[in-house]
N, C-alpha and C. Protein backbone atom coordinates (compact mmCIF):
# COMPACT_ATOMS: atom_id res chain seq x y z
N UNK A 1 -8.34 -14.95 18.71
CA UNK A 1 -9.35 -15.57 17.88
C UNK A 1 -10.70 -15.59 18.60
N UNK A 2 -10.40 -15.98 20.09
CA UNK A 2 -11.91 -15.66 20.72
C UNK A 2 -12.26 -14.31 20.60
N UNK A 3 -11.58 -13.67 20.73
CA UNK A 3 -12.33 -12.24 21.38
C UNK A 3 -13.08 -11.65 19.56
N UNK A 4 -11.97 -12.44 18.54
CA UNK A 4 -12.90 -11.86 17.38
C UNK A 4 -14.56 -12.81 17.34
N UNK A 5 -14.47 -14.11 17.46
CA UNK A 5 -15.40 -14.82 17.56
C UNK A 5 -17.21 -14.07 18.16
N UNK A 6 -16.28 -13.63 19.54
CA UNK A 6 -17.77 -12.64 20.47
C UNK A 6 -17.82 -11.58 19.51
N UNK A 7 -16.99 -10.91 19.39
CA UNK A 7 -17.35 -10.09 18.60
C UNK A 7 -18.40 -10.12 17.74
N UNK A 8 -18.39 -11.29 16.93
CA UNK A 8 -19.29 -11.25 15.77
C UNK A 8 -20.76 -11.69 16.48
N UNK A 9 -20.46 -12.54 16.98
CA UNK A 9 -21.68 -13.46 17.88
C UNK A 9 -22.57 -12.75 18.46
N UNK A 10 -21.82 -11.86 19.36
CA UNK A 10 -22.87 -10.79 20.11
C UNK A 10 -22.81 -9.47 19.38
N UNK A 11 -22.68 -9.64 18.20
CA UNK A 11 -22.93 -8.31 17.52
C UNK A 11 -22.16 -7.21 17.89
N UNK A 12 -21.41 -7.07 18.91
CA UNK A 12 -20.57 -5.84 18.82
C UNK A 12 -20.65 -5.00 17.61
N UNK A 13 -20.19 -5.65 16.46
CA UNK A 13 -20.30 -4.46 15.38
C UNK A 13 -21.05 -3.88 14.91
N UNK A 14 -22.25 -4.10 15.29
CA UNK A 14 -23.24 -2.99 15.10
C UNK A 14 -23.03 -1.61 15.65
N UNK A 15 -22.29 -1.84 17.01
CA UNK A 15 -22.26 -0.42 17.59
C UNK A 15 -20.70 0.46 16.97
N UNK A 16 -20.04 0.09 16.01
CA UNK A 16 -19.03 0.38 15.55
C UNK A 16 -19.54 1.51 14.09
N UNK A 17 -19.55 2.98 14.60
CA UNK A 17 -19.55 3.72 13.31
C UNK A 17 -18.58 3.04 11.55
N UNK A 18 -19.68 3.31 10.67
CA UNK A 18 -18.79 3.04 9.47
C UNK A 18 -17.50 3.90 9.22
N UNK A 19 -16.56 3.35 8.38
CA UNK A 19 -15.58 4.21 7.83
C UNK A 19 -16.17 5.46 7.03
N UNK A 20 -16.20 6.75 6.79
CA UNK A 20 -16.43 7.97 6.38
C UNK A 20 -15.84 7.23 4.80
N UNK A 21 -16.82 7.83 3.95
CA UNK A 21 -16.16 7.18 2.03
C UNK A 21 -15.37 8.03 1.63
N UNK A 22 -15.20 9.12 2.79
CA UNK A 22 -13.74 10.01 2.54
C UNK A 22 -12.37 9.19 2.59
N UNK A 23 -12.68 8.28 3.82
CA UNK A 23 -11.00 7.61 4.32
C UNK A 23 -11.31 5.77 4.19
N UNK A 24 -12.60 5.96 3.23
CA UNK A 24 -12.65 4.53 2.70
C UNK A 24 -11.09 3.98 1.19
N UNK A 25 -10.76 2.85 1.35
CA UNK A 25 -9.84 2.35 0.77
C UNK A 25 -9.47 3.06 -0.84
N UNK A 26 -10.72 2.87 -1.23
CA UNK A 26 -10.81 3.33 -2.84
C UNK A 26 -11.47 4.83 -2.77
N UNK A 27 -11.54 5.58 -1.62
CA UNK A 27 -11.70 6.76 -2.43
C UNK A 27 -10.61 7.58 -3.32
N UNK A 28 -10.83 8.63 -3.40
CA UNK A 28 -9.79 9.63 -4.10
C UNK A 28 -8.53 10.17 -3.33
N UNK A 29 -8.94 10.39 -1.80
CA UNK A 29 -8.24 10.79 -1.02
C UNK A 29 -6.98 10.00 -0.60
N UNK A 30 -7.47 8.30 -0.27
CA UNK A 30 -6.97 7.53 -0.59
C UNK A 30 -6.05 6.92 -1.76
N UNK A 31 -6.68 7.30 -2.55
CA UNK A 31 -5.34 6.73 -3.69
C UNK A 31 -4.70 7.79 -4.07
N UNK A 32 -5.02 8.98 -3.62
CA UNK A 32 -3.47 10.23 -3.76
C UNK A 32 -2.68 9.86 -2.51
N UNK A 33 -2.89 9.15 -1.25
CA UNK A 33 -2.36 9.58 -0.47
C UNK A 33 -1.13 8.19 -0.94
N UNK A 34 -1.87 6.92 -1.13
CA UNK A 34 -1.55 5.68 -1.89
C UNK A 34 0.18 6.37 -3.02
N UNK A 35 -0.41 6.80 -4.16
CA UNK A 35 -0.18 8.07 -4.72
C UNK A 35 1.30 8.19 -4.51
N UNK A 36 1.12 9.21 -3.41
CA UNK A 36 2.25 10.18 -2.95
C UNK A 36 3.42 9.07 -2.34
N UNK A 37 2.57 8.21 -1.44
CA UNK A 37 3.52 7.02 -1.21
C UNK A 37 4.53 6.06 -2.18
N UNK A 38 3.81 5.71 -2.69
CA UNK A 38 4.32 5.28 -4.18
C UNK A 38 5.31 6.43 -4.86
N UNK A 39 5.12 7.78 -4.98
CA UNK A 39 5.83 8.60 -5.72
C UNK A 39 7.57 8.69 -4.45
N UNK A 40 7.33 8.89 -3.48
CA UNK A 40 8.28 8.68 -2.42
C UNK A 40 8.90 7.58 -2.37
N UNK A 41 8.48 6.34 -2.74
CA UNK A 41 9.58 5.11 -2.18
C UNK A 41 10.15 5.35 -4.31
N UNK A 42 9.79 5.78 -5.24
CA UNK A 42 10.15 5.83 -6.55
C UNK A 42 11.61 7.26 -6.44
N UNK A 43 11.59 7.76 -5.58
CA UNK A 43 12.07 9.02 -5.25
C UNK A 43 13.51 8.72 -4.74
N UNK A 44 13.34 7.50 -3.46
CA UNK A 44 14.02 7.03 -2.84
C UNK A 44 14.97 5.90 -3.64
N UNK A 45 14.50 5.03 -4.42
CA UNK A 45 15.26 4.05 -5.25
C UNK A 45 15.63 5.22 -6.80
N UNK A 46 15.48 6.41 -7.12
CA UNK A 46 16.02 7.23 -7.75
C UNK A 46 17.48 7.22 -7.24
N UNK A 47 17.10 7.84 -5.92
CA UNK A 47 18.37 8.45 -5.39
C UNK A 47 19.31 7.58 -5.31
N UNK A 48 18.23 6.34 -5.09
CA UNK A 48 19.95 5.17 -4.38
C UNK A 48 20.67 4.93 -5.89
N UNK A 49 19.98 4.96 -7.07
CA UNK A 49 20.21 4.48 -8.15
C UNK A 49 21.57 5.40 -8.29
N UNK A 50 21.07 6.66 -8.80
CA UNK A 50 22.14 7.82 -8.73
C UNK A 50 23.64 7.89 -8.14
N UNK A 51 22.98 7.93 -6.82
CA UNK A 51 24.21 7.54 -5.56
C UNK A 51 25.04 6.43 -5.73
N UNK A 52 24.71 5.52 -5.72
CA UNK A 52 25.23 4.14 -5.54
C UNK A 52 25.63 3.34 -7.21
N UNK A 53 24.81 3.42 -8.31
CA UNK A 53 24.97 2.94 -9.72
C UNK A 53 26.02 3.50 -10.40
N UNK A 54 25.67 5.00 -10.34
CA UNK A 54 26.19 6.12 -11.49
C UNK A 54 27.13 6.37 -10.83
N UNK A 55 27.04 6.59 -9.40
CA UNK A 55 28.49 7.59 -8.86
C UNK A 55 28.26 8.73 -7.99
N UNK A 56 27.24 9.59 -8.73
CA UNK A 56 26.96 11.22 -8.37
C UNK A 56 26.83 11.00 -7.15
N UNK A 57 27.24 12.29 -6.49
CA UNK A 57 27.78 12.13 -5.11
C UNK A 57 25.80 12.58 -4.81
N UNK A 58 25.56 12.79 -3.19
CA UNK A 58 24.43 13.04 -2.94
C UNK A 58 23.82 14.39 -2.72
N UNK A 59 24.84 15.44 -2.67
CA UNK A 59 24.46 16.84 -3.38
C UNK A 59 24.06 16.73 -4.72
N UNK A 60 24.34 16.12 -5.68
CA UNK A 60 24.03 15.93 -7.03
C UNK A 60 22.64 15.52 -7.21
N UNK A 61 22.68 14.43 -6.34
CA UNK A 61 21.36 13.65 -6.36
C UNK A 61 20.23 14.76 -5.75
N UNK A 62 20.33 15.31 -5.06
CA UNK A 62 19.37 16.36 -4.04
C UNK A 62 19.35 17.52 -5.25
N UNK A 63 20.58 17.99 -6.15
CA UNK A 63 20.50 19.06 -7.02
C UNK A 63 19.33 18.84 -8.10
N UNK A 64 19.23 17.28 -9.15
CA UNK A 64 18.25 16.67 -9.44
C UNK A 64 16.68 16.70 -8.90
N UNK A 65 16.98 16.17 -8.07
CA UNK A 65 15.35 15.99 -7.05
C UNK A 65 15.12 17.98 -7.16
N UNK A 66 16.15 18.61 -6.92
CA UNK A 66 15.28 19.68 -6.82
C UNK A 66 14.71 20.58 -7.98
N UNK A 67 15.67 20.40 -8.87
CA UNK A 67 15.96 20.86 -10.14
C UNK A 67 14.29 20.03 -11.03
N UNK A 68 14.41 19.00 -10.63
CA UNK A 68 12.82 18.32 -11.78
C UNK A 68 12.09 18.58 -10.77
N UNK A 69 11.89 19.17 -9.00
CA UNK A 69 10.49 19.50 -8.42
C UNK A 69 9.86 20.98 -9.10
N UNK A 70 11.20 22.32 -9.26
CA UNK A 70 10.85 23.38 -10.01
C UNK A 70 10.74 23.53 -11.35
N UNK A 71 11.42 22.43 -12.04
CA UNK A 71 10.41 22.55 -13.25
C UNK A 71 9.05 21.91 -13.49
N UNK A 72 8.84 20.83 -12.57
CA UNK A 72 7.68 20.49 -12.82
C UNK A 72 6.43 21.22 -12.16
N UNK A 73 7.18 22.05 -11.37
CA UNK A 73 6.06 23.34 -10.99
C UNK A 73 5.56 24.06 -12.19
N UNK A 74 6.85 24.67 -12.55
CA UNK A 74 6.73 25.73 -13.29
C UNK A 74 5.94 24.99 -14.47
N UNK A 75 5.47 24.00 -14.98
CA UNK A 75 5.24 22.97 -15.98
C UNK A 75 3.63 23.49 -15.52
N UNK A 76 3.42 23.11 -14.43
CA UNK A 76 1.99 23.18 -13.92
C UNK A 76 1.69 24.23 -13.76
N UNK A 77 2.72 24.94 -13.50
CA UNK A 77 1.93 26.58 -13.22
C UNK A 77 1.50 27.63 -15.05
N UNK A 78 2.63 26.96 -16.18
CA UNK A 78 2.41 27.31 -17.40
C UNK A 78 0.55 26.67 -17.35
N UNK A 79 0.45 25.32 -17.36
CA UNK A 79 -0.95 24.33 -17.58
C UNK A 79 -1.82 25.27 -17.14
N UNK A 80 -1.78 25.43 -15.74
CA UNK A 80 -2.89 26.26 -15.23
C UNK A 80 -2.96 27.26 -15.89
N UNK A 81 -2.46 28.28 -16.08
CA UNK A 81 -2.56 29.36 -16.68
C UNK A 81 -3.42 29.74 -18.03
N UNK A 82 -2.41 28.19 -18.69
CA UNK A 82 -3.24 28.08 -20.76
C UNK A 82 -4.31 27.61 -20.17
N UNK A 83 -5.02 27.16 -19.54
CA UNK A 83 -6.47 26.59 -19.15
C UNK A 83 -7.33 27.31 -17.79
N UNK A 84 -6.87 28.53 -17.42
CA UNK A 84 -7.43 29.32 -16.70
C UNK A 84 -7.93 28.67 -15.18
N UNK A 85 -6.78 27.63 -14.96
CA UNK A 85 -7.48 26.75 -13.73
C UNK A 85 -7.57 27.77 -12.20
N UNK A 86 -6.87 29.18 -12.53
CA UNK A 86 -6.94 30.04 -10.97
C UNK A 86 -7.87 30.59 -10.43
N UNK A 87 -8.99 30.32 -11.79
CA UNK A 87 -10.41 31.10 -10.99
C UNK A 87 -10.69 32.09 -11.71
N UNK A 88 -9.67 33.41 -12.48
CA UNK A 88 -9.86 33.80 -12.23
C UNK A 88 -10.00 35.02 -14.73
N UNK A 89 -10.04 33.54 -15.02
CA UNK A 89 -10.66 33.80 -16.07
C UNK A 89 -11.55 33.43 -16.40
């Protein structure tokens, strides 16, 4: 508690560069990375659901996870395409 106290007192933080609004809280970068985290622990209580609720053994569960990652490629790779997102129409 002291050492935050000087801190403020003698100004230390002036000499402290700002956060970049790249790796500030609310940028964009930030809430994909937020995002991806969130999509991973949703990934993880999938699996346990699967595993542990339903039964399916955990090859099953991994067959799933992989089975909806390539279609949801292939989902995005159709999108891009009808909307010319490669550049290169």
């Amino acid at each position: 508690k002291t050492d935050f106290i000087n801190f403020i007192n003698d100004q230390e933080w002036k000499s402290i560069e700002p956060v970049s609004s790249w790796f500030g809280p609310s940028s964009f970068l930030m809430s994909s990375m937020s995002a991806l985290f969130q999509l991973s622990m949703w990934i993880r209580h999938g699996h346990g659901y699967l595993t542990e609720n339903l039964g399916i053994p955990v090859w099953g569960s991994y067959a799933i996870f992989g089975l909806a990652t390539l279609f949801s490629g292939l989902i995005l790779g159709l999108v891009s395409e009808a909307f010319g997102i490669d550049g290169e129409h």
